[in-house]
Each structure stands twice: as structure tokens, then as C-alpha cells.
N, C-alpha and C. Protein backbone atom coordinates (compact mmCIF):
# COMPACT_ATOMS: atom_id res chain seq x y z
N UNK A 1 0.82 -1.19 0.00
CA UNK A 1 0.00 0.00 0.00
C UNK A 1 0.87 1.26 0.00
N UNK A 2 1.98 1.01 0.63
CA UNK A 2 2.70 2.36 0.70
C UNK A 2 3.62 2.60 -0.65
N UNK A 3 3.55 1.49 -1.34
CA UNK A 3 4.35 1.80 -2.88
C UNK A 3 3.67 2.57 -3.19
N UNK A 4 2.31 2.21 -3.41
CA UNK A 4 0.62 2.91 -4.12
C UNK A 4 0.78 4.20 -3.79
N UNK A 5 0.76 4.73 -2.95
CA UNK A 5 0.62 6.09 -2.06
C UNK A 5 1.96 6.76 -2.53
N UNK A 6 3.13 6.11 -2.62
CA UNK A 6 4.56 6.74 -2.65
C UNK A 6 4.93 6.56 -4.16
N UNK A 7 5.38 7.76 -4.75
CA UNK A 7 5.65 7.20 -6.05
C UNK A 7 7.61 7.49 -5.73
N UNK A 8 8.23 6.58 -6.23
CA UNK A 8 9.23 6.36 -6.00
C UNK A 8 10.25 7.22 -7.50
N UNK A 9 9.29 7.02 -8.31
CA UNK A 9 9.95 7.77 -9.22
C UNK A 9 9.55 9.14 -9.45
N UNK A 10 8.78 9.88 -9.00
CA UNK A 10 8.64 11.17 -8.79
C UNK A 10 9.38 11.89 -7.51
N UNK A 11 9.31 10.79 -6.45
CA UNK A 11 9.77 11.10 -5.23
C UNK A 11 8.69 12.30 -4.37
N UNK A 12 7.50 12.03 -4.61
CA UNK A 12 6.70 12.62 -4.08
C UNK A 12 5.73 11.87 -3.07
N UNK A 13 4.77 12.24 -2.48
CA UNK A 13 3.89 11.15 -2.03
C UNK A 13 2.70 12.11 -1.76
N UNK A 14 1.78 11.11 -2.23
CA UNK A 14 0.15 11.32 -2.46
C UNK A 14 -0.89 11.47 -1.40
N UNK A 15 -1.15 12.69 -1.22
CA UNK A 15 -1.55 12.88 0.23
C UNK A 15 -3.52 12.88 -0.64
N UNK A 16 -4.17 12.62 -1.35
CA UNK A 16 -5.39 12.39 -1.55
C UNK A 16 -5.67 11.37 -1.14
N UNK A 17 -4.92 10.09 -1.26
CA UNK A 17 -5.49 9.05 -0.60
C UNK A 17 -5.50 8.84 1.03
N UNK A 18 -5.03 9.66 1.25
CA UNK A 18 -4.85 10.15 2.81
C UNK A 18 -6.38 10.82 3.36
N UNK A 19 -6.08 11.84 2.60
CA UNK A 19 -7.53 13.23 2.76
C UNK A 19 -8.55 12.34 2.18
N UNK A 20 -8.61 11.00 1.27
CA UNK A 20 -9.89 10.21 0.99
C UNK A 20 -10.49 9.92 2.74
N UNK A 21 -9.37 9.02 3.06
CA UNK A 21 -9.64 7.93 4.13
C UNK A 21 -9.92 8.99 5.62
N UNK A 22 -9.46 10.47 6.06
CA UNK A 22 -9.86 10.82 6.57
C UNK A 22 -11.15 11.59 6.56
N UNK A 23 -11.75 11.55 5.12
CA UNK A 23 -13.31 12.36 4.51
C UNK A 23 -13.85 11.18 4.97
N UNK A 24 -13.62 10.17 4.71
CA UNK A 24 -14.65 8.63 4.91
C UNK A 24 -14.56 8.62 6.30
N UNK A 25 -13.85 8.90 6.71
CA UNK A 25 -13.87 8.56 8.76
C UNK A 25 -14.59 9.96 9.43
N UNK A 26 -14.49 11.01 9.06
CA UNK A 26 -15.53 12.27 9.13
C UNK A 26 -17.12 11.59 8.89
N UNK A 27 -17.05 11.04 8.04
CA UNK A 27 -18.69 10.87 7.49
C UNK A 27 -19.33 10.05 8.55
N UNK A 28 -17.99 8.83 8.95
CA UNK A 28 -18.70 7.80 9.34
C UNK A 28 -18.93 8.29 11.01
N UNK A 29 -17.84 9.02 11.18
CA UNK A 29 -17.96 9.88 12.86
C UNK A 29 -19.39 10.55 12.94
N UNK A 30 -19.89 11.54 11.45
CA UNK A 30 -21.08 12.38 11.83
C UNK A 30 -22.39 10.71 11.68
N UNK A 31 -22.60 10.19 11.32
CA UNK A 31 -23.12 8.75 11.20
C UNK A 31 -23.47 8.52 12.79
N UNK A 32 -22.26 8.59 13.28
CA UNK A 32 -22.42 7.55 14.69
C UNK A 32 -23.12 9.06 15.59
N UNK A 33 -22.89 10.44 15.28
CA UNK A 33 -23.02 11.42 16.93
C UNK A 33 -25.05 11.05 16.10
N UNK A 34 -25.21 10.99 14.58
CA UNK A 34 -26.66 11.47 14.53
C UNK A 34 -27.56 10.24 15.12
N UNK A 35 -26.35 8.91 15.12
CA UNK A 35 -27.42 7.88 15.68
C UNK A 35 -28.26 7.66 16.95
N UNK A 36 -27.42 8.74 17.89
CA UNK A 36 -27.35 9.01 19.22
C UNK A 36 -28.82 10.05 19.63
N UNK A 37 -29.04 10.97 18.07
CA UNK A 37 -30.12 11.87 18.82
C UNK A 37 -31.49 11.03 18.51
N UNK A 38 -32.29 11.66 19.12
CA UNK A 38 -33.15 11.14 19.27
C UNK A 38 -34.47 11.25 18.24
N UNK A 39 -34.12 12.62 16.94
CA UNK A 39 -34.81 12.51 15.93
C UNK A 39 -34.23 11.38 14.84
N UNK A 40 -33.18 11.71 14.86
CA UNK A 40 -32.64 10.59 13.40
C UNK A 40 -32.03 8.61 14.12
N UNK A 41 -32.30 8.94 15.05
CA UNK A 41 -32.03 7.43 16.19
C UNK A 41 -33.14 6.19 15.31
N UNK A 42 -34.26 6.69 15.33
CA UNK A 42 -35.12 5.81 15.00
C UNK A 42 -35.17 5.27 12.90
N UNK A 43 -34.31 6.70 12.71
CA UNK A 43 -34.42 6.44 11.03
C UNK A 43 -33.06 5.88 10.90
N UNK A 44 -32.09 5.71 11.52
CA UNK A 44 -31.00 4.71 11.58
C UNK A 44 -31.68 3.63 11.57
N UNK A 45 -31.95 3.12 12.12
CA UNK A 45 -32.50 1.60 12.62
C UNK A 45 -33.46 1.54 11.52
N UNK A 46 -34.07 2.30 10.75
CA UNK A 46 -35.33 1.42 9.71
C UNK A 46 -34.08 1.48 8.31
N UNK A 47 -33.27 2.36 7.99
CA UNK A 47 -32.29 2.00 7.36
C UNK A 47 -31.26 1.03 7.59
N UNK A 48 -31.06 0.10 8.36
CA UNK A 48 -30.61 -0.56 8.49
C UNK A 48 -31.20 -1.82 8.44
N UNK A 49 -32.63 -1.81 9.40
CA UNK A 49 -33.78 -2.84 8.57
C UNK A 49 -33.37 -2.74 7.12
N UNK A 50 -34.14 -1.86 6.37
CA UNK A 50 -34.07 -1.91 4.74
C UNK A 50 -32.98 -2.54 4.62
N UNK A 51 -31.21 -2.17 4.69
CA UNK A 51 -30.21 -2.50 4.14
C UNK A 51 -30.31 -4.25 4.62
N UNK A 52 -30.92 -4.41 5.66
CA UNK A 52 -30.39 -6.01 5.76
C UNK A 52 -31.44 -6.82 5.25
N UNK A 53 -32.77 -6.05 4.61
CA UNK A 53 -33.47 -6.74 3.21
C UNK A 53 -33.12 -7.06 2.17
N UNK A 54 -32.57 -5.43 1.78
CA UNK A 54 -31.62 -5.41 0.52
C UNK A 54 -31.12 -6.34 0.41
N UNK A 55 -30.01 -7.04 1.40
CA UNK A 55 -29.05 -7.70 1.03
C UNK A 55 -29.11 -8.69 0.92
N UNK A 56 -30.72 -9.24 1.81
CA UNK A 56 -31.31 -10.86 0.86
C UNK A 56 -31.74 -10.20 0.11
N UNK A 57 -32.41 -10.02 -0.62
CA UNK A 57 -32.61 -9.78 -1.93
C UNK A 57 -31.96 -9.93 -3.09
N UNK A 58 -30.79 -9.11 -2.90
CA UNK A 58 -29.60 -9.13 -3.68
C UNK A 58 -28.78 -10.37 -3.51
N UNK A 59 -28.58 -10.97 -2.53
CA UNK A 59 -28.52 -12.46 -2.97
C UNK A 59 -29.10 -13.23 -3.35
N UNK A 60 -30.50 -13.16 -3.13
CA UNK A 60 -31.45 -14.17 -3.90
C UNK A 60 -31.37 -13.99 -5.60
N UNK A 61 -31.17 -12.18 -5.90
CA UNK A 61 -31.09 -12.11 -7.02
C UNK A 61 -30.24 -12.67 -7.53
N UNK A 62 -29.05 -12.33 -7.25
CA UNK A 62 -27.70 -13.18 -8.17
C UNK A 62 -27.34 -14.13 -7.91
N UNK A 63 -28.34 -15.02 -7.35
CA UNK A 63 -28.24 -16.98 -7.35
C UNK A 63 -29.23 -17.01 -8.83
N UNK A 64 -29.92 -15.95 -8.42
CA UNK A 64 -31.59 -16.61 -9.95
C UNK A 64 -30.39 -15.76 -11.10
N UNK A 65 -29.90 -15.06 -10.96
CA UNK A 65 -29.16 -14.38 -12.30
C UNK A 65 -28.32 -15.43 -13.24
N UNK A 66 -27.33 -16.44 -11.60
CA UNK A 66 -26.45 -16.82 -11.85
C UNK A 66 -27.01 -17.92 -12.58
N UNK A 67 -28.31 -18.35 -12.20
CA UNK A 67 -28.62 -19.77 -12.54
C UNK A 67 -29.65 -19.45 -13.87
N UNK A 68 -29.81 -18.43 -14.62
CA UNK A 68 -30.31 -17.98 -15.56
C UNK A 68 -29.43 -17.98 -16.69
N UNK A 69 -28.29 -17.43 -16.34
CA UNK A 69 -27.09 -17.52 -17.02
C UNK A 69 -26.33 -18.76 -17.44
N UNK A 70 -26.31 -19.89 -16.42
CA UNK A 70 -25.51 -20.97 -17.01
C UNK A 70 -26.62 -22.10 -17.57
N UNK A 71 -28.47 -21.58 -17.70
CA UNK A 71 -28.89 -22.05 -18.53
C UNK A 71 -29.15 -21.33 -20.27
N UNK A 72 -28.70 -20.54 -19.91
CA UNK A 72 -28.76 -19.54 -21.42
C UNK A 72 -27.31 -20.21 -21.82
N UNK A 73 -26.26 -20.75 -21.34
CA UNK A 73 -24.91 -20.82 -21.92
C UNK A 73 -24.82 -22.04 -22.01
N UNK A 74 -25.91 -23.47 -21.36
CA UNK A 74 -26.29 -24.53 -21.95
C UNK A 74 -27.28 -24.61 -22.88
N UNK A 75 -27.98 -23.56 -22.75
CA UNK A 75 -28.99 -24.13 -24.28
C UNK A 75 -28.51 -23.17 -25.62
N UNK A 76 -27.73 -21.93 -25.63
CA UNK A 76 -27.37 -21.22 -26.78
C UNK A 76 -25.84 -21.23 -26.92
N UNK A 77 -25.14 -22.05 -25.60
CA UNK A 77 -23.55 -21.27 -25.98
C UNK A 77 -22.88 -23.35 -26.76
């Protein structure tokens, strides 16, 4: 990771991927103080319901995708 970040032949080093990972840890800090109040407390938790629907879903989907696919590539491929 630190090759990635360091370019050895410029002899510089890349401070965006730095300022990425501390924008993403800002976001996720304001995330955690809004979970705490007591207006947005309760819309955390139904977003998180939803997201852990989503995510059967989205597996159910791409088992039926997957298994859609390797009958389209037995009957046409």
C-alpha cells in the first residue's frame, strides 16, 4: 500500500489518498453522533432494517441471475 501512495519515481507522495480515508472517517464519525439523537435514532434503525433486506434480496437475485445464465450458456452457448 505504501508503494501505491509513494511514487518512488517522482519522489513525491500522495496525500489524496490520505484526505480520501480521513473524509470517509468524518462521514462515518457524523453517522455515529446522529445515531445518538433522538430525531434521526429511529431512522437509523429502519435503514438498516431496509439495508439487511436489501441484502437478501440481492442475494437471492444473483443466485436466480447466476442460474439464468448458465442455462442460457447450456442451451445457446
Amino acid at each position: 500500500m505504501m508503494n501505491v501512495m509513494w511514487y518512488i519515481h517522482e519522489d513525491t507522495y500522495r496525500f489524496d489518498f490520505l484526505l480520501a480515508i480521513i473524509a470517509f472517517l468524518t462521514w462515518l464519525k457524523l453517522f455515529f453522533y446522529f445515531r445518538i439523537t433522538q430525531t434521526f435514532g429511529p431512522m437509523f434503525r429502519i435503514l438498516q432494517q431496509m439495508l439487511i433486506d436489501l441484502g437478501k434480496f440481492l442475494t437471492i437475485w444473483v443466485i436466480v441471475l447466476i442460474m439464468f445464465s448458465c442455462v442460457g450458456i447450456l442451451a445457446f452457448g
